[in-house]
Protein backbone atom coordinates (compact mmCIF):
# COMPACT_ATOMS: atom_id res chain seq x y z
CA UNK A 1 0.00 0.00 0.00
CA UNK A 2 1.06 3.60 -0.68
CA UNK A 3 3.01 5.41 2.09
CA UNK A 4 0.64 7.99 1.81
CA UNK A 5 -2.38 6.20 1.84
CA UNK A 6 -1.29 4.17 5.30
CA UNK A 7 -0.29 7.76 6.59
CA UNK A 8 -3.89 8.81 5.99
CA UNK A 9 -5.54 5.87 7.61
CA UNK A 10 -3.29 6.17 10.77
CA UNK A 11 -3.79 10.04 11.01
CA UNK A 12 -7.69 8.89 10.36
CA UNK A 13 -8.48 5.95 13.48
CA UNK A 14 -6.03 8.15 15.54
CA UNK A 15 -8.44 11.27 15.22
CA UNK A 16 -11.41 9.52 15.50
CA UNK A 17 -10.45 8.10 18.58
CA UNK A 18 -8.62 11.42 20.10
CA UNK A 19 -11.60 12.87 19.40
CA UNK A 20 -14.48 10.95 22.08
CA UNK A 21 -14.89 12.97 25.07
CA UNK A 22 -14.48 11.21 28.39
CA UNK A 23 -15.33 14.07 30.27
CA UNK A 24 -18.40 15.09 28.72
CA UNK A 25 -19.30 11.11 28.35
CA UNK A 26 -18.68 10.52 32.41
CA UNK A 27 -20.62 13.76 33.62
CA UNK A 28 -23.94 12.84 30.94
CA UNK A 29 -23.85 9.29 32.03
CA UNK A 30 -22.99 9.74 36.29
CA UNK A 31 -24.23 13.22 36.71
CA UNK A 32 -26.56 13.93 34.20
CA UNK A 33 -24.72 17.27 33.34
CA UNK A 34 -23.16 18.36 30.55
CA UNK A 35 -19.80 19.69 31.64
CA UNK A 36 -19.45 22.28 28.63
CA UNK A 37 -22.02 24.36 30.20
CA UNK A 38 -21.05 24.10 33.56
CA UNK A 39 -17.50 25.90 35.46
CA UNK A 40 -15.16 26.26 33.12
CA UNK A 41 -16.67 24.31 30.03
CA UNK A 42 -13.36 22.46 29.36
CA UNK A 43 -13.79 18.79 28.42
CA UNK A 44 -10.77 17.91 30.11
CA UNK A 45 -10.39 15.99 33.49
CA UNK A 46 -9.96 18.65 35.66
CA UNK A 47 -12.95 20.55 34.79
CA UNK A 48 -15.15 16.85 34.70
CA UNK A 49 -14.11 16.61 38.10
CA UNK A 50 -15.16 20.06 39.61
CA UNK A 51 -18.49 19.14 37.94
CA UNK A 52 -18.68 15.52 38.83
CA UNK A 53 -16.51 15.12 41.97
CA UNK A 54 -12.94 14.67 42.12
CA UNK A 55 -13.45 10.88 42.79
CA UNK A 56 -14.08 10.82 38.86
CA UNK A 57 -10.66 12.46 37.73
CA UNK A 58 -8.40 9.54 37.88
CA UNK A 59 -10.80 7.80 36.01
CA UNK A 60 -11.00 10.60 33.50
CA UNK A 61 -7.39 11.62 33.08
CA UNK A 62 -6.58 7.77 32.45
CA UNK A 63 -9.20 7.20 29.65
CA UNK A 64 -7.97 10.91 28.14
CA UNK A 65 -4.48 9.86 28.14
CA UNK A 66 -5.30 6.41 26.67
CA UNK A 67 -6.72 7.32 23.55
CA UNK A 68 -3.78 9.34 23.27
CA UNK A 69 -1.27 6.67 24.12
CA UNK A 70 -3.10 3.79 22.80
CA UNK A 71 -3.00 4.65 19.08
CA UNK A 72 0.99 5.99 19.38
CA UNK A 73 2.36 3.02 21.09
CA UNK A 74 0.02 1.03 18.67
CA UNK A 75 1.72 2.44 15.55
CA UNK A 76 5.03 2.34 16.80
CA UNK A 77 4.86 -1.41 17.46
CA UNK A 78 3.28 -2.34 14.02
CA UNK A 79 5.66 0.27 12.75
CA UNK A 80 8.62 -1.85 14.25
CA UNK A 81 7.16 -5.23 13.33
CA UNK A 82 6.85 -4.17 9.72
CA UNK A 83 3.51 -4.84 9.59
CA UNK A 84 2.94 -1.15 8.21
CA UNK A 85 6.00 -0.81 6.29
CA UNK A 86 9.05 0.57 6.06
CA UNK A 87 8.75 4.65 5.12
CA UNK A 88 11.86 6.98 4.23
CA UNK A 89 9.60 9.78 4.44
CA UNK A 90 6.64 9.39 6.86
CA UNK A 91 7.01 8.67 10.57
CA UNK A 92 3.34 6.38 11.27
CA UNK A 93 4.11 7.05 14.99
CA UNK A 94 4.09 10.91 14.48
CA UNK A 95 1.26 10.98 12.45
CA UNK A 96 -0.51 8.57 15.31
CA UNK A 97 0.15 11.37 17.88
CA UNK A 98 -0.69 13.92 15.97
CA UNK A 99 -4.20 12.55 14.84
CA UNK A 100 -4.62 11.93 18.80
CA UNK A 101 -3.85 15.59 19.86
CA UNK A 102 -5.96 16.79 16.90
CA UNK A 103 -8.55 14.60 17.59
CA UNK A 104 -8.98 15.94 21.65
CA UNK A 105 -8.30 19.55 20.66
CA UNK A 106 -10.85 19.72 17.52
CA UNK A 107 -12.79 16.69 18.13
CA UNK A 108 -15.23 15.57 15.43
CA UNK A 109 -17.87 14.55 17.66
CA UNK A 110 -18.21 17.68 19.26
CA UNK A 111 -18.32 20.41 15.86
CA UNK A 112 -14.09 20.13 16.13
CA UNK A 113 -14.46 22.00 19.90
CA UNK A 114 -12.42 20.23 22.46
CA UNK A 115 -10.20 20.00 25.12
CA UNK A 116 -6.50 21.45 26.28
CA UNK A 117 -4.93 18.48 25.55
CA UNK A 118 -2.66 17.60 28.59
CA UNK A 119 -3.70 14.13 29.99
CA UNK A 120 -4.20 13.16 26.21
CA UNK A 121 -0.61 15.01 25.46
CA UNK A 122 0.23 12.74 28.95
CA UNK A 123 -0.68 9.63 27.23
CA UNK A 124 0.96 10.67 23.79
CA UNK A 125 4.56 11.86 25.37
CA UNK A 126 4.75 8.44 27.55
CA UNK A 127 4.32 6.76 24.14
CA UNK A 128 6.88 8.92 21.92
CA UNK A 129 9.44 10.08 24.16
CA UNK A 130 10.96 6.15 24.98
CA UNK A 131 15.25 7.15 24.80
CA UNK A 132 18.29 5.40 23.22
CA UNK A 133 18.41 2.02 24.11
CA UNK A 134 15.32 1.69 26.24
CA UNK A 135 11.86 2.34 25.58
CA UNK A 136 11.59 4.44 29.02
CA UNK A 137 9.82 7.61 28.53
CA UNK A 138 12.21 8.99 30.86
CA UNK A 139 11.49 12.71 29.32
CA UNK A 140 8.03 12.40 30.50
CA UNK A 141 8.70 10.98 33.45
CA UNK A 142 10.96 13.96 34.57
CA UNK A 143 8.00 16.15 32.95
CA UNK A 144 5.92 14.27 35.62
CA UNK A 145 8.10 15.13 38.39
CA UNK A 146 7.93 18.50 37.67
CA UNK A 147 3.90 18.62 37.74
CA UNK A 148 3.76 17.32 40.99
CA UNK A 149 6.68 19.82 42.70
CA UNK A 150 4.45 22.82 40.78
CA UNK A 151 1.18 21.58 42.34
CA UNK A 152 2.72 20.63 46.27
CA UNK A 153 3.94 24.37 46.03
CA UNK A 154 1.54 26.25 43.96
CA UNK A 155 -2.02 24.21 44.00
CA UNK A 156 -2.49 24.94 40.74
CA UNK A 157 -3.37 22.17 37.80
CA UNK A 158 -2.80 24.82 35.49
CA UNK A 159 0.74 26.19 36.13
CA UNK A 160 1.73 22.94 36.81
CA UNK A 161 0.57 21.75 33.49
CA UNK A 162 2.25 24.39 31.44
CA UNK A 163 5.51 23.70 33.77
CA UNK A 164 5.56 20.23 33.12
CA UNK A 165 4.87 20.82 29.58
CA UNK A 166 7.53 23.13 28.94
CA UNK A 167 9.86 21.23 30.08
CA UNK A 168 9.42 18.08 28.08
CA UNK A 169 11.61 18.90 24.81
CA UNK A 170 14.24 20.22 27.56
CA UNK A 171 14.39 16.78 28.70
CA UNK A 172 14.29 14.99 25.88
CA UNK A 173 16.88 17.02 24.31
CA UNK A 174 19.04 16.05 27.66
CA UNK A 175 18.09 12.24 27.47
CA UNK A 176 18.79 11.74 23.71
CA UNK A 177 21.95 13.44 23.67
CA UNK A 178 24.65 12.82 21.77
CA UNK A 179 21.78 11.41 19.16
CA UNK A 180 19.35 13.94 19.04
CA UNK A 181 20.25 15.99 15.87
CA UNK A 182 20.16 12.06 14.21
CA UNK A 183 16.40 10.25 13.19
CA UNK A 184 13.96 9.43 14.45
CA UNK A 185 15.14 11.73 17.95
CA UNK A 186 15.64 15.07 15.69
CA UNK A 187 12.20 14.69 14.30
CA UNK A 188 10.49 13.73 17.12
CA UNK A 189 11.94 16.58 19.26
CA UNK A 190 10.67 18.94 16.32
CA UNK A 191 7.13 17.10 16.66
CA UNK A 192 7.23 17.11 20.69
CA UNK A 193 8.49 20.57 20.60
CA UNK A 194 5.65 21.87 18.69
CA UNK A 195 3.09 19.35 20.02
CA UNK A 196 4.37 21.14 23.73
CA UNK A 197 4.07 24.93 22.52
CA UNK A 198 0.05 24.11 21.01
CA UNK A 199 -0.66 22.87 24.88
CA UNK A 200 0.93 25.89 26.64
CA UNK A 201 -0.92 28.44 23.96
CA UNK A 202 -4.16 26.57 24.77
CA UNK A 203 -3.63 27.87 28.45
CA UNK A 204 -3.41 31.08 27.54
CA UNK A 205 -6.29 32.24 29.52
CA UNK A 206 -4.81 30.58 32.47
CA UNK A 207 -1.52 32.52 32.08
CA UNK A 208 -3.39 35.57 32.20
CA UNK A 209 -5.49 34.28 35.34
CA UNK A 210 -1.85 33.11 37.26
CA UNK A 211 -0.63 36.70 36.50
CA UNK A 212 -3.64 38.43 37.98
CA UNK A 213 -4.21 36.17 40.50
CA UNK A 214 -7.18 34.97 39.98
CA UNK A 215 -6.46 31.64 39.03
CA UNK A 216 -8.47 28.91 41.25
CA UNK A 217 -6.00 26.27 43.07
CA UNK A 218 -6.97 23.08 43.89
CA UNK A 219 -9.93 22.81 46.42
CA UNK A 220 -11.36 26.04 45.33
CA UNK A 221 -14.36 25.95 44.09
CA UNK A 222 -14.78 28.75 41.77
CA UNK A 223 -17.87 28.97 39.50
CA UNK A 224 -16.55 29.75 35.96
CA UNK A 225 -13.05 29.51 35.84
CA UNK A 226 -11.01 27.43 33.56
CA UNK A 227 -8.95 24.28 34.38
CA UNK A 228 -5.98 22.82 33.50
């Protein structure tokens, strides 16, 4: 089959399944409440579980950051077993992740509205961000670490996501080193550098909140305000 034409169908069943909505599914079916029109109107996790209870958001930010894992691990392992083919040109596990992010960002099921994208960007990162000789997302993982020393200090999802985000191509760079400026690393640091900078802009409105101080922190319940 044409390069192209495999590109296409992996950027396709990537979108389509970046784009179903946990959040909104979990508050219609345990709440009865559609989470759009209710706090911040984010799809994401954080805002699901302000509307829903916070005993949902595990639940939430794992299913989020499934569909995007599931479909880049998925191509990079038929990508490695040859079962896609060999391509001098496209990178099936980029285009996965890509199709994932688009798909929670400007899903299809929701008139291309969506989400932030950082539990699906989570799920994504843990998939593409394995280092020289190991598949350890050790990048991510370091991300991870950051998120959690952001929130203990700060309280806030939303600084912390935008921290932890930021600081992913940092650490790849640092883990891939001396082979990053060599394929597939250079590439995917361009793609995870990018990917990284379309998650901070979406919290753009949360910047501005952290600067004036109105940003809520975790345990404040603040009608209307946007989450992480």
């Amino acid at each position: 089959m044409n390069d192209w034409l495999i590109g296409l169908a992996v950027l396709s069943v990537s979108y389509l399944i970046g784009s179903i909505p946990f959040g909104l599914i979990a508050g219609l079916v345990l709440k009865g409440v559609d989470i759009r029109t209710v706090g911040s109107g984010n799809i994401g996790a954080t805002n699901a579980a302000r509307v829903i209870g916070w005993k949902w958001f595990p639940l939430v930010l794992v299913l989020d950051a499934l569909k995007g894992f599931g479909p880049t691990a998925l191509a990079g392992l038929l990508n490695d077993a040859g079962i896609l083919g060999y391509s001098a040109i496209l990178d099936y596990v980029i285009i996965a992740a890509v199709g994932a992010l688009a798909g929670h960002a400007f899903s299809v099921y929701l008139k291309f509205k969506g989400g932030k994208g950082v539990a699906t960007g989570l799920g994504v990162m843990l998939a593409i961000t394995g280092i020289p000789a190991t598949v350890v997302p050790v990048p991510t993982l370091c991300a991870m670490g950051v998120f959690m020393l952001v929130l203990a200090v700060f309280r806030m999802i939303s600084a912390s996501s935008v921290l932890a985000t930021a600081s992913i191509p940092f650490f790849y760079w640092l883990f891939t080193s001396p082979d990053t400026l060599q394929n597939p690393w250079r590439s995917r640091l361009i793609f995870i550098s990018l990917a990284c900078a379309f998650v901070v802009w979406k919290h753009r409105g949360n910047m501005r909140r952290i600067l004036q101080g109105t940003e809520p922190r975790v345990g404040q319940k603040v009608a209307g305000t946007s989450d992480g």
